[in-house]
PDB file of N, CA and C in Angstrom:
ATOM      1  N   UNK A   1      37.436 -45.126 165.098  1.00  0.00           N
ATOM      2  CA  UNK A   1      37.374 -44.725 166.495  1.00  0.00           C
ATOM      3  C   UNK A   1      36.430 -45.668 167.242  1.00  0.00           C
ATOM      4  N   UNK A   2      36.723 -45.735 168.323  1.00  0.00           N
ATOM      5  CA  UNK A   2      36.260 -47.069 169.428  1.00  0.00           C
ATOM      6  C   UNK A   2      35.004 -46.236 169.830  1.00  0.00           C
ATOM      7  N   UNK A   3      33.653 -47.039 169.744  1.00  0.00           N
ATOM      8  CA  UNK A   3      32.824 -46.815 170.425  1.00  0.00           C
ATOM      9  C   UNK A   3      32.092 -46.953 171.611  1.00  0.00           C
ATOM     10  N   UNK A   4      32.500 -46.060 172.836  1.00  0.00           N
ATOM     11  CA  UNK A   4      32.717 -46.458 174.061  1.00  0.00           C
ATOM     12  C   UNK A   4      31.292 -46.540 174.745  1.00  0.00           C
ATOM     13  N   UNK A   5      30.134 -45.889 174.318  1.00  0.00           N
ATOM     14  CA  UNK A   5      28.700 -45.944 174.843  1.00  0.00           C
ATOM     15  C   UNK A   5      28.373 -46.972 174.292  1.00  0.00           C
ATOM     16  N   UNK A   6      28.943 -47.908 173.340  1.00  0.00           N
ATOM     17  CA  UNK A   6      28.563 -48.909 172.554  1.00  0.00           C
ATOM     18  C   UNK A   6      29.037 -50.328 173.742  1.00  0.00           C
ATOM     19  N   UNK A   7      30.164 -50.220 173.670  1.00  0.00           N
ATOM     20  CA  UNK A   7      31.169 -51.210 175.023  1.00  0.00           C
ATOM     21  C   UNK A   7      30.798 -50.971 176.100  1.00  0.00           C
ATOM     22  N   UNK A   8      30.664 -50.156 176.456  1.00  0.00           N
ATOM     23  CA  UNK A   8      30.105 -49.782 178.151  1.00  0.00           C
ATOM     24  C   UNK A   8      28.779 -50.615 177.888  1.00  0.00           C
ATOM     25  N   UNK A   9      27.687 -50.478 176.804  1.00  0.00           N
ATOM     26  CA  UNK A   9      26.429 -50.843 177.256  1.00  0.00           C
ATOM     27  C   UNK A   9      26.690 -52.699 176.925  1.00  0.00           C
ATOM     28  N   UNK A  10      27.944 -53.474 176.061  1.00  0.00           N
ATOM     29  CA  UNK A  10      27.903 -54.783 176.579  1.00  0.00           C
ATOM     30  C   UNK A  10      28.103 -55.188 177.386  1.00  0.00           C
ATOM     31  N   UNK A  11      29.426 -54.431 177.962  1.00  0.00           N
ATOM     32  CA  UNK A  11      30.177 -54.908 179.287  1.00  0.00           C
ATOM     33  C   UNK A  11      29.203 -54.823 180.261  1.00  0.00           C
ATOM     34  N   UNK A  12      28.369 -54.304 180.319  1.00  0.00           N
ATOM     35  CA  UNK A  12      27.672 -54.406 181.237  1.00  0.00           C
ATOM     36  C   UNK A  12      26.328 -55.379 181.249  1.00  0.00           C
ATOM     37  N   UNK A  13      25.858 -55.521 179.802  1.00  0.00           N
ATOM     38  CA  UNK A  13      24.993 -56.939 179.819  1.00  0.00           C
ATOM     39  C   UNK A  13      25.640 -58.181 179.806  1.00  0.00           C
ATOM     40  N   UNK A  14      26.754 -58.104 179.350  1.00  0.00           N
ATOM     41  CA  UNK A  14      28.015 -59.255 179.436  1.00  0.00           C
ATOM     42  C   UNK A  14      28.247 -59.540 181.221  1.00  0.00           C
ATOM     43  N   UNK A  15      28.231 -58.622 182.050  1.00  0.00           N
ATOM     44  CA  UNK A  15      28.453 -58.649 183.489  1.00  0.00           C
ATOM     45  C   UNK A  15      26.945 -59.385 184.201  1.00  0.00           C
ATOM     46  N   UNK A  16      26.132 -58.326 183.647  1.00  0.00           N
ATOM     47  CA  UNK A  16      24.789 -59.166 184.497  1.00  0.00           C
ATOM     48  C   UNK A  16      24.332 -60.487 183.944  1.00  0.00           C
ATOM     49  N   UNK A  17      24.352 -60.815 182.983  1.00  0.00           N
ATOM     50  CA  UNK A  17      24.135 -61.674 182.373  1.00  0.00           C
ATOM     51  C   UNK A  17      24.759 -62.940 183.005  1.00  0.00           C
ATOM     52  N   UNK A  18      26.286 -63.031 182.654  1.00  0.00           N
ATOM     53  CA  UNK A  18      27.044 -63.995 183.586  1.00  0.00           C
ATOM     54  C   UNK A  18      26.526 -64.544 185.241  1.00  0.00           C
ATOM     55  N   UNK A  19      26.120 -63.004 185.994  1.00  0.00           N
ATOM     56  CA  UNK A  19      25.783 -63.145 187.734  1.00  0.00           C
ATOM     57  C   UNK A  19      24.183 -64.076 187.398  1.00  0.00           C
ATOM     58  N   UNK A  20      23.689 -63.631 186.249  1.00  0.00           N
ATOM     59  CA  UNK A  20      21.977 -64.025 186.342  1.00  0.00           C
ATOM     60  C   UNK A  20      22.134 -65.875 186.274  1.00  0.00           C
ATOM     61  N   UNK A  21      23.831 -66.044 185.067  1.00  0.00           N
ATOM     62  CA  UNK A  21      23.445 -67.540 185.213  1.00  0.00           C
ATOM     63  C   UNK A  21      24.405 -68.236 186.357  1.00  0.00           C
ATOM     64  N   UNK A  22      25.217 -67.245 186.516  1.00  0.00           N
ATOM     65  CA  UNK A  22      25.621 -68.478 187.931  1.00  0.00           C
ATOM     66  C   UNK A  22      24.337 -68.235 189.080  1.00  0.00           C
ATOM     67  N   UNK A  23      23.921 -67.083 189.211  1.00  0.00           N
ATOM     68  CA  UNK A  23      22.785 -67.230 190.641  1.00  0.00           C
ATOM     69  C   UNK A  23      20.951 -68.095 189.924  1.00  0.00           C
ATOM     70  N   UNK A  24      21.609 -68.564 188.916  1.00  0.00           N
ATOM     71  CA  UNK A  24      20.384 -68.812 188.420  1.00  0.00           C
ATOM     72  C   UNK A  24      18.883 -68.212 188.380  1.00  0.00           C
ATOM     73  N   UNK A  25      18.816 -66.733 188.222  1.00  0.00           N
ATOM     74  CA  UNK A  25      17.906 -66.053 188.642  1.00  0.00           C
ATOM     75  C   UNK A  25      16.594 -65.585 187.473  1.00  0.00           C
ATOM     76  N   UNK A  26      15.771 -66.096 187.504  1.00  0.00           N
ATOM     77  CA  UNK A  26      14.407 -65.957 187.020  1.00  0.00           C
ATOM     78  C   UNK A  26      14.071 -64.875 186.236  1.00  0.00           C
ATOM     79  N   UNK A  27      13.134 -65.211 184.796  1.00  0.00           N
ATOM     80  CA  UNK A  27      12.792 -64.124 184.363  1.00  0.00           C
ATOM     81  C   UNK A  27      11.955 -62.993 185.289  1.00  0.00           C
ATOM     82  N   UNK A  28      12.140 -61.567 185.229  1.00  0.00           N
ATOM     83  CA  UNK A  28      11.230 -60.921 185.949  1.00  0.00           C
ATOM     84  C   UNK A  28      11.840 -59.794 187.045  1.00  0.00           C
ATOM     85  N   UNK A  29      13.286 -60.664 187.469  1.00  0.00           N
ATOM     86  CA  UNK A  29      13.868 -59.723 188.607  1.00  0.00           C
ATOM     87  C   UNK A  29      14.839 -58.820 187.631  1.00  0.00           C
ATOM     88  N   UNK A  30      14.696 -57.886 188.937  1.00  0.00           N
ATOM     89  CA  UNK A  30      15.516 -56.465 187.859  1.00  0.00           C
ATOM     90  C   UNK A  30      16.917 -56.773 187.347  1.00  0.00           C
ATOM     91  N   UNK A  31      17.407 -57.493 187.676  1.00  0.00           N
ATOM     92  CA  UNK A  31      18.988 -57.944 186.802  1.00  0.00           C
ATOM     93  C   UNK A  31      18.465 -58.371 185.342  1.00  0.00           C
ATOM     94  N   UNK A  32      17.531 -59.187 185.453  1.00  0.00           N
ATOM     95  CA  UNK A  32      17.155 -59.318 184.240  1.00  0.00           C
ATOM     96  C   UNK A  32      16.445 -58.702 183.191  1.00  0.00           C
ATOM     97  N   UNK A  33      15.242 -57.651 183.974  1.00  0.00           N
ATOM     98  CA  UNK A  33      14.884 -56.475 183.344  1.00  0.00           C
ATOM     99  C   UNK A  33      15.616 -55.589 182.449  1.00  0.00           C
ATOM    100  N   UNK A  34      17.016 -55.509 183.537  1.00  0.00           N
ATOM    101  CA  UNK A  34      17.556 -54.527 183.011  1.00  0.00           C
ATOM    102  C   UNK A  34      18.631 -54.913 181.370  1.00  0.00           C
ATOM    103  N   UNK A  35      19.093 -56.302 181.675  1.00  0.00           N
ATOM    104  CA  UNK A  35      19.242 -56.885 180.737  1.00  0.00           C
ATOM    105  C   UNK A  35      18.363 -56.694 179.429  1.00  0.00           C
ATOM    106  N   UNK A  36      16.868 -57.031 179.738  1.00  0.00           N
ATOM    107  CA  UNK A  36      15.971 -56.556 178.282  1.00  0.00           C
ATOM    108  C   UNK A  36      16.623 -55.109 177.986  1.00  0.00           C
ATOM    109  N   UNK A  37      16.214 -53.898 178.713  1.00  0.00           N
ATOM    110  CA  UNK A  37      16.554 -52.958 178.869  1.00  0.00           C
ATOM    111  C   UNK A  37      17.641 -52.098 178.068  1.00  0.00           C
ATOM    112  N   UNK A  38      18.975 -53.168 178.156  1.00  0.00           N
ATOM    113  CA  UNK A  38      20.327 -52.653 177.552  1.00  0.00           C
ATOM    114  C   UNK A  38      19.910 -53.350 175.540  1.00  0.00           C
ATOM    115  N   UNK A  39      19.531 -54.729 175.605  1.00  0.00           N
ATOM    116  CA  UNK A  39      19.094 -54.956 174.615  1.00  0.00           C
ATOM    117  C   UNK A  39      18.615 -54.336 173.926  1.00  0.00           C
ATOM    118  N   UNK A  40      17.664 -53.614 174.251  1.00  0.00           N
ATOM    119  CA  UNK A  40      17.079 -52.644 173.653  1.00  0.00           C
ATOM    120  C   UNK A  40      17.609 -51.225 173.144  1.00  0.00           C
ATOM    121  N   UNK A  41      18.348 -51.130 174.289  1.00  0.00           N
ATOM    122  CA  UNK A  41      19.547 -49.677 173.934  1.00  0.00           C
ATOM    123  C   UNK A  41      20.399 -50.023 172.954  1.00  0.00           C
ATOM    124  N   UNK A  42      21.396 -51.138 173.041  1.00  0.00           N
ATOM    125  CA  UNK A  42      22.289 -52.099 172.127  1.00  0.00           C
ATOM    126  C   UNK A  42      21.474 -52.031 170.659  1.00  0.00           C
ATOM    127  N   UNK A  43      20.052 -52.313 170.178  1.00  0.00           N
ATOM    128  CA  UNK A  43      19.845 -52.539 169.283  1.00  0.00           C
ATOM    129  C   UNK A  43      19.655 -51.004 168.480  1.00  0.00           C
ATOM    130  N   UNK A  44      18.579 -49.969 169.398  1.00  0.00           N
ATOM    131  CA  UNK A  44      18.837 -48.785 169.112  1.00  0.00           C
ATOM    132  C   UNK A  44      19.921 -48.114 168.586  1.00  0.00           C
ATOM    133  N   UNK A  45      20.818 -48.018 169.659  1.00  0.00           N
ATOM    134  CA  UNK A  45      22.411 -47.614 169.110  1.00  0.00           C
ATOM    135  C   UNK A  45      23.010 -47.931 167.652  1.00  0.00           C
ATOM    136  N   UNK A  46      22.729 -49.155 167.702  1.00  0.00           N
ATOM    137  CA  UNK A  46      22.925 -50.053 166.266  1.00  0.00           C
ATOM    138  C   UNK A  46      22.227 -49.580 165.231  1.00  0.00           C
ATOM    139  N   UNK A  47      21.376 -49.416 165.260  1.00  0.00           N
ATOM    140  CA  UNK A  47      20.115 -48.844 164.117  1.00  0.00           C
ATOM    141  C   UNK A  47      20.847 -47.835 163.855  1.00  0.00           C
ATOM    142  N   UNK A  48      20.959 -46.628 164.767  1.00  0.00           N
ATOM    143  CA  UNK A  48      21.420 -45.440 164.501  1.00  0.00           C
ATOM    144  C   UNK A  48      22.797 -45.067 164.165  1.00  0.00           C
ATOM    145  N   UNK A  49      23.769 -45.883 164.103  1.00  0.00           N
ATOM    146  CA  UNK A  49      24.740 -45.878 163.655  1.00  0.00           C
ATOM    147  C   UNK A  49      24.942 -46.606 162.360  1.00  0.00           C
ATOM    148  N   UNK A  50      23.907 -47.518 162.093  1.00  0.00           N
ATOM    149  CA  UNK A  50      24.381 -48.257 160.545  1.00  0.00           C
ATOM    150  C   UNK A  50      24.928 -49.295 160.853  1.00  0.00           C
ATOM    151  N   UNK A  51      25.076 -50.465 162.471  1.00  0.00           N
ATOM    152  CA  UNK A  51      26.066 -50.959 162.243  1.00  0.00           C
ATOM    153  C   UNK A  51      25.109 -52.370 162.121  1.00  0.00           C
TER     154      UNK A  51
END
């Protein structure tokens, strides 16, 4: 079974990520915060599932 809180949380660092390097935007601003942010959820998730 597809893990959709799993995909939702790349697609969405996959999305900001892309805008951060075309606008070329600096460590520090919240696009990029939030980026750490999902990383952190992404790795969590992972832990807790075994994967």
């Amino acid at each position: 079974m597809a893990d959709l809180y799993l995909k939702a949380l790349e697609a969405e660092r996959k999305s900001l990520w892309a805008a951060c390097r075309l606008k070329g935007l600096p460590k520090g601003t919240p696009e990029r915060q939030r980026i750490d942010e999902l990383d952190h959820l992404l790795a969590e998730h992972k832990a807790k599932k075994g994967l």
